[in-house]
C-alpha atoms as a PDB file:
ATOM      1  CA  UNK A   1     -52.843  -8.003  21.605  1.00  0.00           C
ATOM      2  CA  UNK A   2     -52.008 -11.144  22.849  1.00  0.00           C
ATOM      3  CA  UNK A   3     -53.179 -13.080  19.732  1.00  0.00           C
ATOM      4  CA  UNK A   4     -50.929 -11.168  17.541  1.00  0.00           C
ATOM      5  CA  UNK A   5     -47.699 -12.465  19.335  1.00  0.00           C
ATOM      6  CA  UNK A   6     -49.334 -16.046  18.827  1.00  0.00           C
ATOM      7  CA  UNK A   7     -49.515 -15.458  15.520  1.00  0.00           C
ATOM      8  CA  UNK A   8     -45.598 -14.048  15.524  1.00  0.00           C
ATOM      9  CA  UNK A   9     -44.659 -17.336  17.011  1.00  0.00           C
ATOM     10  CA  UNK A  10     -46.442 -19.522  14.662  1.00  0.00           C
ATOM     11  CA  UNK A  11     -44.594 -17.818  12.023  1.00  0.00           C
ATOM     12  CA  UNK A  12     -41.153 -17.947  13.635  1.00  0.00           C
ATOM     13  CA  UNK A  13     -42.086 -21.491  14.502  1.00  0.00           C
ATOM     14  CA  UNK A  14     -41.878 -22.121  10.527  1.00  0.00           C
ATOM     15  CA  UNK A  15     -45.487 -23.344  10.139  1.00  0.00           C
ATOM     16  CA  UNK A  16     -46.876 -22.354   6.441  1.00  0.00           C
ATOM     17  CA  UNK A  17     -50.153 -21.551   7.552  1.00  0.00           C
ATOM     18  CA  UNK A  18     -52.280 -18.215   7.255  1.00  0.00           C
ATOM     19  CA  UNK A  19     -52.562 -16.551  10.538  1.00  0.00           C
ATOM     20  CA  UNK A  20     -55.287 -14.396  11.489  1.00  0.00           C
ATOM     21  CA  UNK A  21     -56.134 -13.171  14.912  1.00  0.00           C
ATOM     22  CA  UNK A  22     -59.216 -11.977  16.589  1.00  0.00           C
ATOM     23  CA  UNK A  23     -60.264 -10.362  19.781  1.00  0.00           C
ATOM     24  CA  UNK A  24     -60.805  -6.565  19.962  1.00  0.00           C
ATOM     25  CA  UNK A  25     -58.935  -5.026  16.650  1.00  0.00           C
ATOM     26  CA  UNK A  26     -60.645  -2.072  15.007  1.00  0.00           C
ATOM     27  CA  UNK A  27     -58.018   0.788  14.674  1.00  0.00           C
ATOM     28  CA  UNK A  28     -57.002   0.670  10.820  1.00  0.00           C
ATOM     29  CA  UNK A  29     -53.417   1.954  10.788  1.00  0.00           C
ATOM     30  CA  UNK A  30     -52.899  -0.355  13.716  1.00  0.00           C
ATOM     31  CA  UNK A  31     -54.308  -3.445  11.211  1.00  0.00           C
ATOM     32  CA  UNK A  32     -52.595  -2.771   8.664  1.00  0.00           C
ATOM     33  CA  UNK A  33     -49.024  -2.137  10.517  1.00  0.00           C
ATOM     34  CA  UNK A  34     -49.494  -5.683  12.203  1.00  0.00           C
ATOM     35  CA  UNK A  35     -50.289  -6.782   8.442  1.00  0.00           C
ATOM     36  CA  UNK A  36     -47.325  -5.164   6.955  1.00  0.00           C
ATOM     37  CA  UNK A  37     -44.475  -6.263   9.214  1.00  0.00           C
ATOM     38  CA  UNK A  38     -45.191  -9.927   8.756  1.00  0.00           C
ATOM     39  CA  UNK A  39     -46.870 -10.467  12.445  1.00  0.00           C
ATOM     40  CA  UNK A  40     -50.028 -12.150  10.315  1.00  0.00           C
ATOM     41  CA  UNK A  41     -51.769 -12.144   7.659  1.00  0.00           C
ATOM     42  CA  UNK A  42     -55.301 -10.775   8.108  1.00  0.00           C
ATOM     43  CA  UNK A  43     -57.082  -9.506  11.366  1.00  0.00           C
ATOM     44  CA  UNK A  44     -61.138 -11.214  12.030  1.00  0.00           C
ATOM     45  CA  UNK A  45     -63.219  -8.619  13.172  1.00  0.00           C
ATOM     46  CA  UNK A  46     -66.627  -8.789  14.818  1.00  0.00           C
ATOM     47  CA  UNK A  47     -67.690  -5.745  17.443  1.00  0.00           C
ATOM     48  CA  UNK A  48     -66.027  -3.341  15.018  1.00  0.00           C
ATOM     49  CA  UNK A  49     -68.567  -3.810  12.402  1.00  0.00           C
ATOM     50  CA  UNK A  50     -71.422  -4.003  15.207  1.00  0.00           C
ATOM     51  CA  UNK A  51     -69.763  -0.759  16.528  1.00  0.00           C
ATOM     52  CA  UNK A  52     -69.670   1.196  13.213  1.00  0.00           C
ATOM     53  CA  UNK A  53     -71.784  -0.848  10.232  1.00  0.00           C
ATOM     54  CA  UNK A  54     -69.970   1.500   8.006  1.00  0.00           C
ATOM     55  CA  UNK A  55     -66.150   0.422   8.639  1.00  0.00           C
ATOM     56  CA  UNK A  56     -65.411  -1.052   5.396  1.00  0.00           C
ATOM     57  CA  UNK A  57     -67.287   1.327   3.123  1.00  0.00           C
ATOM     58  CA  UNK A  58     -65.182   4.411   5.698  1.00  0.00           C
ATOM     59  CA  UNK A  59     -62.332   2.527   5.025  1.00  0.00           C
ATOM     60  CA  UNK A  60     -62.611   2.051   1.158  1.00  0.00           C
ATOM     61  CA  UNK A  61     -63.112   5.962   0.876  1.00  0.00           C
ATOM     62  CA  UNK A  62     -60.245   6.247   3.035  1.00  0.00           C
ATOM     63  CA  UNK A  63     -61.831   7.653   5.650  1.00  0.00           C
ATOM     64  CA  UNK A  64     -60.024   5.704   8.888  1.00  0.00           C
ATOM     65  CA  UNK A  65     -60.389   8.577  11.177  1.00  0.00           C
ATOM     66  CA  UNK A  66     -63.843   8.341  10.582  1.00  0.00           C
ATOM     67  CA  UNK A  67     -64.504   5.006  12.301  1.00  0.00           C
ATOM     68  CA  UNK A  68     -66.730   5.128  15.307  1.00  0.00           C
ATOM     69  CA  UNK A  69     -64.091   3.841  18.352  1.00  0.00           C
ATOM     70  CA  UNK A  70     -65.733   0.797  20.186  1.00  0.00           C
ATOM     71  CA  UNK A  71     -65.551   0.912  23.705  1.00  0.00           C
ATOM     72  CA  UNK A  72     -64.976  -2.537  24.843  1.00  0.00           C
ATOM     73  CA  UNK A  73     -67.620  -2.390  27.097  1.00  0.00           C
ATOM     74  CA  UNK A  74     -68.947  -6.557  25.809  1.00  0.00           C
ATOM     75  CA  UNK A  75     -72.829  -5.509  26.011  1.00  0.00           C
ATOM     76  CA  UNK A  76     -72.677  -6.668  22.020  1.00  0.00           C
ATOM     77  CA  UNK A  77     -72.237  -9.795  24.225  1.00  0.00           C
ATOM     78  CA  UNK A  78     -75.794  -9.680  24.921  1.00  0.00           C
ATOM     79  CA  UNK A  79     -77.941  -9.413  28.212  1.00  0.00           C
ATOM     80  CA  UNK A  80     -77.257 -12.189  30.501  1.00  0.00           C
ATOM     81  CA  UNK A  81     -81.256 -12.828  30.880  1.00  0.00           C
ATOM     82  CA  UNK A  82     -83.813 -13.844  27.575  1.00  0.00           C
ATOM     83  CA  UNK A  83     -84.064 -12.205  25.393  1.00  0.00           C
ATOM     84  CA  UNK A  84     -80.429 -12.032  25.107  1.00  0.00           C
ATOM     85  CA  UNK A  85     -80.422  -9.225  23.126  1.00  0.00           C
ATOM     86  CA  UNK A  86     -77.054  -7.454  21.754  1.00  0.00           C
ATOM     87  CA  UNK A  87     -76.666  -3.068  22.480  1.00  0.00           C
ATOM     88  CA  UNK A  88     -73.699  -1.366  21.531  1.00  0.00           C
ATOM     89  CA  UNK A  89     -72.903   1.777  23.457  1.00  0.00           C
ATOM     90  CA  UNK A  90     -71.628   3.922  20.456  1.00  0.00           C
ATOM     91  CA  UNK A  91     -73.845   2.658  18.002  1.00  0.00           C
ATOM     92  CA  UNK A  92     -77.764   2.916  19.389  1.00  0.00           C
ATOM     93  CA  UNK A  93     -79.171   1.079  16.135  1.00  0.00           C
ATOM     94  CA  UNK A  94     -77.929  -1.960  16.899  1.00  0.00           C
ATOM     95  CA  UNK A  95     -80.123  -4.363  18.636  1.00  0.00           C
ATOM     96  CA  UNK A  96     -83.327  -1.883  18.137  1.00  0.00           C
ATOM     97  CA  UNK A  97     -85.699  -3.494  15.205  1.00  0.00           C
ATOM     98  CA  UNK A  98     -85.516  -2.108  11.751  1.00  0.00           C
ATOM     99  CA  UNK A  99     -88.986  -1.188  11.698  1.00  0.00           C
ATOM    100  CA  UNK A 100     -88.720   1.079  14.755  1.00  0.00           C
ATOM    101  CA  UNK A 101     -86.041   3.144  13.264  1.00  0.00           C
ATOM    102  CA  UNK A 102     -87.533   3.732  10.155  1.00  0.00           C
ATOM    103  CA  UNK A 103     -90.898   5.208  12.551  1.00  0.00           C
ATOM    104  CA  UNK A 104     -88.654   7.883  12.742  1.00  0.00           C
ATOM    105  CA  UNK A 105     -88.987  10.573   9.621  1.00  0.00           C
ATOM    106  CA  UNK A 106     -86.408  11.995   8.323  1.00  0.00           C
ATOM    107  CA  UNK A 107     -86.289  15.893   8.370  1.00  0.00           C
ATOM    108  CA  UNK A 108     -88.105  18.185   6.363  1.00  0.00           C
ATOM    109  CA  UNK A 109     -86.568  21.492   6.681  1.00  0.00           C
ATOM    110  CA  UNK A 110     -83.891  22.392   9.209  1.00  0.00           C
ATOM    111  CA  UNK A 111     -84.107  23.785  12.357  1.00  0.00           C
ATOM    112  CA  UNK A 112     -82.104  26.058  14.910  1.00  0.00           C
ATOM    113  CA  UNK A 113     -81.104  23.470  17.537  1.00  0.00           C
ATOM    114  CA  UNK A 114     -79.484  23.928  20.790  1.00  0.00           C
ATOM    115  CA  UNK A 115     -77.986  21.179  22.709  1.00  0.00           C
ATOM    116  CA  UNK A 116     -77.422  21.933  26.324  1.00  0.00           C
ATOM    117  CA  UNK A 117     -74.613  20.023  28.094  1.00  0.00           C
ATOM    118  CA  UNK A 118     -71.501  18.927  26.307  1.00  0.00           C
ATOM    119  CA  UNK A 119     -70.483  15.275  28.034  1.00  0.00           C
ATOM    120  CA  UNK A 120     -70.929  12.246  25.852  1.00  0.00           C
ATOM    121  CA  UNK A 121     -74.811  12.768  25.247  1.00  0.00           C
ATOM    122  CA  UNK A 122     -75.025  16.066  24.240  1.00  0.00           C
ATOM    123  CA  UNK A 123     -72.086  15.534  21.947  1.00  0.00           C
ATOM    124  CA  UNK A 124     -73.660  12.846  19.848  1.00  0.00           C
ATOM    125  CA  UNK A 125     -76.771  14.234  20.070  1.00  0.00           C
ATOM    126  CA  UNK A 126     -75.730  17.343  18.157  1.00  0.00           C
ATOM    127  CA  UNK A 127     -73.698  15.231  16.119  1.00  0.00           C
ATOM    128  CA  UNK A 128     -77.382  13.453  15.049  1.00  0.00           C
ATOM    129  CA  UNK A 129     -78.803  16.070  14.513  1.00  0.00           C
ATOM    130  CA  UNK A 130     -76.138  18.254  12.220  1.00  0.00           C
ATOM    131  CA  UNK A 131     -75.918  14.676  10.008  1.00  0.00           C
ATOM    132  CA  UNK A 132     -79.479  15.430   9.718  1.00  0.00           C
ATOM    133  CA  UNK A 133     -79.262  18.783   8.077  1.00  0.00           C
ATOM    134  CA  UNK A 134     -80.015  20.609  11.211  1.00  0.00           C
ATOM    135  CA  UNK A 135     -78.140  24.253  12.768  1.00  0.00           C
ATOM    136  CA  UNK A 136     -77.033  23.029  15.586  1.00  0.00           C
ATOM    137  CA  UNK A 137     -75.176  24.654  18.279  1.00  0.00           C
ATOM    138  CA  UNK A 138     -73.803  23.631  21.625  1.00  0.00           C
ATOM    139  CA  UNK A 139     -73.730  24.675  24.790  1.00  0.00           C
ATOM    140  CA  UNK A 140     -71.119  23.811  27.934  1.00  0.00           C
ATOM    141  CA  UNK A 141     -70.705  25.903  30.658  1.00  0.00           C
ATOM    142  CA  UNK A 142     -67.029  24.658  31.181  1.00  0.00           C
ATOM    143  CA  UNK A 143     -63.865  25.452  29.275  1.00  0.00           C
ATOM    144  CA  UNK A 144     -63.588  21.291  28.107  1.00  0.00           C
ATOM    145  CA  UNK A 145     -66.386  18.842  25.887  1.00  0.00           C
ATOM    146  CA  UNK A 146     -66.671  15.722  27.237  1.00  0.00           C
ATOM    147  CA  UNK A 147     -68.474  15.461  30.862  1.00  0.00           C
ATOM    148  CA  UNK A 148     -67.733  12.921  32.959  1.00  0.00           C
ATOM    149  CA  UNK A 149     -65.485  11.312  30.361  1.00  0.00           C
ATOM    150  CA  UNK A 150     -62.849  13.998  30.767  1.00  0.00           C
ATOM    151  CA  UNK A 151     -61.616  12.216  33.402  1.00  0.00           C
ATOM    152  CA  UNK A 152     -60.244   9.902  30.788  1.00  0.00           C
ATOM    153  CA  UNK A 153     -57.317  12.257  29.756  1.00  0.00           C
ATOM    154  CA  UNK A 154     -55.771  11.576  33.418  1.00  0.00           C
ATOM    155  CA  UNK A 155     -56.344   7.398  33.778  1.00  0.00           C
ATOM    156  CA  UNK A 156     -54.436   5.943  30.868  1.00  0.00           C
ATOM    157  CA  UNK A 157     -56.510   1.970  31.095  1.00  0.00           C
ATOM    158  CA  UNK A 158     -59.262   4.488  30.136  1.00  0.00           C
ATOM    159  CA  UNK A 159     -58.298   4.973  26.435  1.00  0.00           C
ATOM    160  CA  UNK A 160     -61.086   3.601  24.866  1.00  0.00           C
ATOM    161  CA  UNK A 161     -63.503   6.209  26.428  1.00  0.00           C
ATOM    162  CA  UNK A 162     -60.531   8.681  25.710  1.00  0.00           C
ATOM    163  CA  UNK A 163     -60.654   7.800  21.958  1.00  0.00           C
ATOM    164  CA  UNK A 164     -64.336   8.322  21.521  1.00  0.00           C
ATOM    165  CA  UNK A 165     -64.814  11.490  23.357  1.00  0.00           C
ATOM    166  CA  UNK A 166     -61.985  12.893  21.166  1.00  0.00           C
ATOM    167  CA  UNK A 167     -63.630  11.236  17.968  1.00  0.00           C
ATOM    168  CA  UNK A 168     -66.789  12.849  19.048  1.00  0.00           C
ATOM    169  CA  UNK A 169     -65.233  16.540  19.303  1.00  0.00           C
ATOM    170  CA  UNK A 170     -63.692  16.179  16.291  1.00  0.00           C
ATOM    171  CA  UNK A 171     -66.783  14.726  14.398  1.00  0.00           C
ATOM    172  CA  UNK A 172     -68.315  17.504  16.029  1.00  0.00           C
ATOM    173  CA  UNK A 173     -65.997  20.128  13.779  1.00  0.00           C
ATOM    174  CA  UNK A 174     -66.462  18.282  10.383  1.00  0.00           C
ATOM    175  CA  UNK A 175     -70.006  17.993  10.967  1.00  0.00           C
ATOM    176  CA  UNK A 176     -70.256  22.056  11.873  1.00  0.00           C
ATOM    177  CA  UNK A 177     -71.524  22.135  15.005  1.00  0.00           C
ATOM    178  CA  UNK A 178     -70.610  25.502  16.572  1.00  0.00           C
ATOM    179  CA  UNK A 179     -69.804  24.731  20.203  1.00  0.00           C
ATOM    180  CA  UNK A 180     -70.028  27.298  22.822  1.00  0.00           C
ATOM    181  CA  UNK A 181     -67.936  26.873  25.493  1.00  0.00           C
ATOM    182  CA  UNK A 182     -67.475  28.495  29.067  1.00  0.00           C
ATOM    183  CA  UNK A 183     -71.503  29.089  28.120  1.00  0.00           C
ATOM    184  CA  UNK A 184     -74.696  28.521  30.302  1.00  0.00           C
ATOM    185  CA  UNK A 185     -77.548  28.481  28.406  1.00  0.00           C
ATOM    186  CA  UNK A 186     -80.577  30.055  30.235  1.00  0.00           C
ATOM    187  CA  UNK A 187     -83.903  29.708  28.987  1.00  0.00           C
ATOM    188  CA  UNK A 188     -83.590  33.810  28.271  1.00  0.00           C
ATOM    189  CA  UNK A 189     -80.594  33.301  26.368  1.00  0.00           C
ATOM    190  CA  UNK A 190     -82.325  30.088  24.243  1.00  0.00           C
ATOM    191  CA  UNK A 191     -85.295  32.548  23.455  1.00  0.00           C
ATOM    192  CA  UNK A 192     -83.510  35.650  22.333  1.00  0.00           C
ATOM    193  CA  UNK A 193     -81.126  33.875  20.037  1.00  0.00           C
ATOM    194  CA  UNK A 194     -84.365  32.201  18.544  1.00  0.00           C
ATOM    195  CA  UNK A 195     -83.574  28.419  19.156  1.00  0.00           C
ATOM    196  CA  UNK A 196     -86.548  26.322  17.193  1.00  0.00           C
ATOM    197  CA  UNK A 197     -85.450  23.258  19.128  1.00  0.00           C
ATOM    198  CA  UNK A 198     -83.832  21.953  22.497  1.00  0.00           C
ATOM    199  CA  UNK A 199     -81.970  19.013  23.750  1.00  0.00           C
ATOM    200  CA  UNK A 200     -81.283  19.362  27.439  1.00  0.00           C
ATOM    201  CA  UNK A 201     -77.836  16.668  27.854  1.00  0.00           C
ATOM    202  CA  UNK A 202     -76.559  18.458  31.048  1.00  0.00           C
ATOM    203  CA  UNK A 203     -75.065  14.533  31.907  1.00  0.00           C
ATOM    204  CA  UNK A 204     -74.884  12.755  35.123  1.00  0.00           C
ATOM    205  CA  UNK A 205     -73.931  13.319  38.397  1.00  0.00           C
ATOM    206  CA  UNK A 206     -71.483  11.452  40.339  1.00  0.00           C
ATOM    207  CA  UNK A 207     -73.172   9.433  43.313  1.00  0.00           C
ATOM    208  CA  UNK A 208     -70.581  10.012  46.326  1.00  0.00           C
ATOM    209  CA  UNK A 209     -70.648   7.333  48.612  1.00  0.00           C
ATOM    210  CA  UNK A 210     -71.631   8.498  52.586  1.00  0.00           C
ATOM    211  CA  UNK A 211     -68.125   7.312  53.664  1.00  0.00           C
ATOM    212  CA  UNK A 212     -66.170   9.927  50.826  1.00  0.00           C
ATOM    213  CA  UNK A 213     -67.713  12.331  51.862  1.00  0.00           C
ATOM    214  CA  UNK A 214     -66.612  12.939  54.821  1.00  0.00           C
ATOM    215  CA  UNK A 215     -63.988  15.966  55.470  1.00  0.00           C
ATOM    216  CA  UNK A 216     -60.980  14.095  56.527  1.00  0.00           C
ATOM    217  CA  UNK A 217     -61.419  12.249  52.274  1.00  0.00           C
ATOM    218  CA  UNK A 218     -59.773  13.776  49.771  1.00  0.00           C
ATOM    219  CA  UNK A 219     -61.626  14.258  46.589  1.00  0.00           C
ATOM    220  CA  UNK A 220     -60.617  14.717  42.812  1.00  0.00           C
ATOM    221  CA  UNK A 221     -62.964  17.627  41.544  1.00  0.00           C
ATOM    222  CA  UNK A 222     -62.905  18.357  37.602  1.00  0.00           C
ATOM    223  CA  UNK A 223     -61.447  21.559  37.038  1.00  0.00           C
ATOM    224  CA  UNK A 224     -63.084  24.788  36.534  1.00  0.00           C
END
């Protein structure tokens, strides 16, 4: 971060002043390392808390590994139009109006679930619904979780979506969630295993442009 070596100059400048840089920081070990060493003296913090409103209570039960990643992707910025409202693509709450979530009832008794797809939307969505006392299991017919954000393993600027498809598989284990890989779920095999419920996340698919997709251009395919 380039705010933390403005902070490290400061200091080696000799100024007695308490340093504390902003811009971005979330990841607790890597706080409290920058803390430890000297480099400043506290971190300010904004997205992280509109990523994951429970950072500091996740942090006081020592639960780090717990904290939702933020992606970086600025929409907490707000719309660029009126009303200028704030979203937040790992958190869904914010921005929406209290009294819309709370139309939502909680759930009575649980249910046999079945999420179809495993990519990014069918990983939090039986993530939601374990949290909410729900069997869930999920379905991907190919050997990885993570959809179109696999591609992250291979590109390495693409760490943030990286760190939140891996916090979302392993969320997915503490919450549960039985995951069924290499797996296509057909409505036949939804009905004899007696599913109550389904959530059909099979993802998105890539929009080729004309000129790729011609012979002579060589494509990257995910593999099978």
């Amino acid at each position: 971060h380039e705010t933390i070596r403005y902070s490290m100059a400061l200091k080696a400048a000799g100024c007695k002043i308490l340093t504390e840089p902003v811009g971005g920081f979330q990841d607790p070990e890597e706080i409290n390392a920058y803390i430890a060493e000297g480099k400043c003296d506290m971190i300010g913090m904004a997205r992280a808390f509109m990523a994951d409103p429970e950072y500091g209570k996740k942090l006081y039960e020592g639960r780090g590994e717990d904290v939702v990643p933020c992606l970086w992707c600025n929409k907490c910025h707000g719309t660029m139009t009126p009303p200028w409202i704030s979203f937040c693509s790992v958190n869904p709450r914010l921005g929406i109006d209290p009294m819309l979530l709370h139309a939502i009832p909680a759930a009575v008794s649980p249910k046999k679930v079945a999420v179809v797809g495993g990519g990014p939307i069918g990983m939090r969505s039986a993530l939601m619904a374990a949290q909410r006392g729900h069997q869930v299991t999920l379905f991907e017919k190919t050997g990885y979780l993570g959809g179109q954000l696999y591609h992250s393993d291979f590109v390495s600027f693409k760490w943030p979506l990286r760190d939140y498809k891996d916090w979302l598989k392993k969320q997915l284990q503490k919450a549960g969630v039985s995951i069924r890989l290499n797996t296509e779920a057909t409505p036949a095999l939804l009905e004899e295993e007696g599913f109550e419920a389904v959530i059909a996340a099979t993802g998105a698919v890539p929009n080729i442009p004309k000129f790729a997709q011609d012979e002579n251009c060589l494509l990257y395919t995910s593999p099978s």
